[in-house]
Protein backbone atom coordinates (compact mmCIF):
# COMPACT_ATOMS: atom_id res chain seq x y z
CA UNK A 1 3.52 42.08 46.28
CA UNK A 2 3.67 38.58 46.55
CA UNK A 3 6.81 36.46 47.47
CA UNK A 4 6.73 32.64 46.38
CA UNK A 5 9.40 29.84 47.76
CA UNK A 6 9.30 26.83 45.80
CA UNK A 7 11.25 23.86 47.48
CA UNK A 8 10.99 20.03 47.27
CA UNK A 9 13.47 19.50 43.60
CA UNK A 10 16.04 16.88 43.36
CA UNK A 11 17.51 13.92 41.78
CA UNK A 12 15.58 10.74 41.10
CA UNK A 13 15.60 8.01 39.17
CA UNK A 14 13.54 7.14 36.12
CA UNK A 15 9.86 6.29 36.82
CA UNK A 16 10.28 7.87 41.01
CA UNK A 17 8.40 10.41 42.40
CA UNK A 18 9.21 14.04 43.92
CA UNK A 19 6.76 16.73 45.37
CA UNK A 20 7.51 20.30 44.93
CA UNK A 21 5.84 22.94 47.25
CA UNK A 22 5.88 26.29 46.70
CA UNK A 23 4.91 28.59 50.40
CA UNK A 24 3.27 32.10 48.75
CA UNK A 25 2.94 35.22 51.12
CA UNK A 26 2.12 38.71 51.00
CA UNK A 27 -1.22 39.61 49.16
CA UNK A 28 -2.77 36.33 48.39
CA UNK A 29 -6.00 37.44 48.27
CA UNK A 30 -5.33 39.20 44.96
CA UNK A 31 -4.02 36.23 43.51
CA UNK A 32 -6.38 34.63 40.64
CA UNK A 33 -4.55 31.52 39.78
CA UNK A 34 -1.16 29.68 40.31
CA UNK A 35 0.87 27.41 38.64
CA UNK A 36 3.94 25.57 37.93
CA UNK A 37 6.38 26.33 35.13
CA UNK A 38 9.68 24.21 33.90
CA UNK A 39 12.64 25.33 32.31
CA UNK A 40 15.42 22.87 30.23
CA UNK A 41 18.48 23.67 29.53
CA UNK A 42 18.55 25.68 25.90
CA UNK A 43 15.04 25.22 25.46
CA UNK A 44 12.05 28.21 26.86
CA UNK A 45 9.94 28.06 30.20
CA UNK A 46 6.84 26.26 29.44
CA UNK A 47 3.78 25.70 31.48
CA UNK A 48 3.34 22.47 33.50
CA UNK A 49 0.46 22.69 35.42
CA UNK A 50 -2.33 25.83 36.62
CA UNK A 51 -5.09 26.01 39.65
CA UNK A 52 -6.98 28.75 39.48
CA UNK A 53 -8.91 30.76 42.64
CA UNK A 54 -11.91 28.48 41.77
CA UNK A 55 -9.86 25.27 41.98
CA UNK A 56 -9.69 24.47 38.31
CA UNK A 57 -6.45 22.98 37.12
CA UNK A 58 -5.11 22.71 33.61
CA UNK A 59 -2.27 20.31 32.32
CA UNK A 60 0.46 20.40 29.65
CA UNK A 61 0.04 17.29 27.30
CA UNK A 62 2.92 15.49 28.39
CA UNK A 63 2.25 15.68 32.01
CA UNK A 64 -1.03 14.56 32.05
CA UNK A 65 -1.85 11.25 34.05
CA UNK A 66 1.27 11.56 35.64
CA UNK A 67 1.43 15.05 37.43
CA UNK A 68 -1.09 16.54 39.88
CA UNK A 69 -1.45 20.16 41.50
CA UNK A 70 -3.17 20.68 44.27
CA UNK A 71 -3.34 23.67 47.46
CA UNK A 72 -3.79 24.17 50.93
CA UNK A 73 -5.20 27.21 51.31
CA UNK A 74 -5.00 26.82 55.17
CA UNK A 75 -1.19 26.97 54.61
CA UNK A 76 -0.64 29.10 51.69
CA UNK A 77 1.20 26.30 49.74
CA UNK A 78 0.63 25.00 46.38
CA UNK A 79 2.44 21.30 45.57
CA UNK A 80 3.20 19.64 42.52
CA UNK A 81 3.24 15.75 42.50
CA UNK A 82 5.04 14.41 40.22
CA UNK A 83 5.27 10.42 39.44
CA UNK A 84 6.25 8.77 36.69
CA UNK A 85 8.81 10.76 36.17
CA UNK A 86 11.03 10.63 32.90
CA UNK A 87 14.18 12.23 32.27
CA UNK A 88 12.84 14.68 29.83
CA UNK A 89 10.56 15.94 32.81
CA UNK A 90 14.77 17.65 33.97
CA UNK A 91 14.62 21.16 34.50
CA UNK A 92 14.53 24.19 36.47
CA UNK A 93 10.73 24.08 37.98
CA UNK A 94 9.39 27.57 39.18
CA UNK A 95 6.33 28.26 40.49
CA UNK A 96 4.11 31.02 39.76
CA UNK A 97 1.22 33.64 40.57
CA UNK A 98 -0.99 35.76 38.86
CA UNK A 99 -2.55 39.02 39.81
CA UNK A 100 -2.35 42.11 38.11
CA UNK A 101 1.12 41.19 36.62
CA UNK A 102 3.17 37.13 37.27
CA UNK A 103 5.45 37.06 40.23
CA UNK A 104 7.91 33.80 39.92
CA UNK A 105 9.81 31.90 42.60
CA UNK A 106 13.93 31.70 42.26
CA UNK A 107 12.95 27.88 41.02
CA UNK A 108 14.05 24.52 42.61
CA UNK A 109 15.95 22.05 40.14
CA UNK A 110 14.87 18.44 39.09
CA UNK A 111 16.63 16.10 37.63
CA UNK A 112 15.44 12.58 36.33
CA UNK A 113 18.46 10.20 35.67
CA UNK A 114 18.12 7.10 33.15
C-alpha cells in the first residue's frame, strides 16, 4: 500500500506562483514513478507532470516552461512548482504513484483568478 497527501493548492492570481507537495508513505520502495494529475470542472483528469525512479520527468504541452517536478527522496515528498500560472491551469490537482496498480491522493484545489 501506499498512502499519498498532496497539500500546498490555493487561490492566486494570474501569472503567481503556488507549490504543491505531495508526502508518500508506506511501500515506497515499490514505487516506479510519480506524478501529478489535474482535474477541471466537466472536463477528464489529465496528466501534468511524471518523475520516474530514475529521475526522468515528462511534461504535458501546456505546462512546459512554466511547471517543474522535482523530489526529495530524503523526505518522501514530491513538489510541483508551478509559475506562470493561467486560469485555465484551475482544477482539482492530485498526485499520483505507480507500482503494480496507481494509488491517488484525495487532491488539493487550485484556482487561478483573471
Amino acid at each position: 500500500q501506499v498512502q499519498l497527501v498532496e497539500s500546498g493548492g490555493g487561490l492566486v492570481q494570474a501569472g503567481g506562483s503556488l507549490r504543491l507537495s505531495c508526502a508518500v508513505s508506506g511501500r515506497i520502495f515499490s514505487i516506479n514513478a510519480k506524478g501529478w494529475y489535474r482535474q477541471a470542472p466537466g472536463k477528464q483528469r489529465e496528466l501534468v507532470a511524471t518523475i520516474t525512479r530514475n529521475g526522468n520527468t515528462n511534461y504535458a504541452d501546456s505546462v512546459k516552461g512554466r511547471f517543474t517536478i522535482s523530489r526529495d527522496n530524503a523526505k518522501n515528498t514530491v513538489y510541483l512548482q508551478m509559475n506562470s500560472l493561467k486560469p485555465e491551469d484551475t482544477a482539482v490537482y492530485y498526485c499520483n504513484a505507480v507500482t503494480s496498480r496507481d494509488y491517488w491522493g484525495q487532491g488539493t484545489q487550485v484556482t487561478v483568478s483573471s
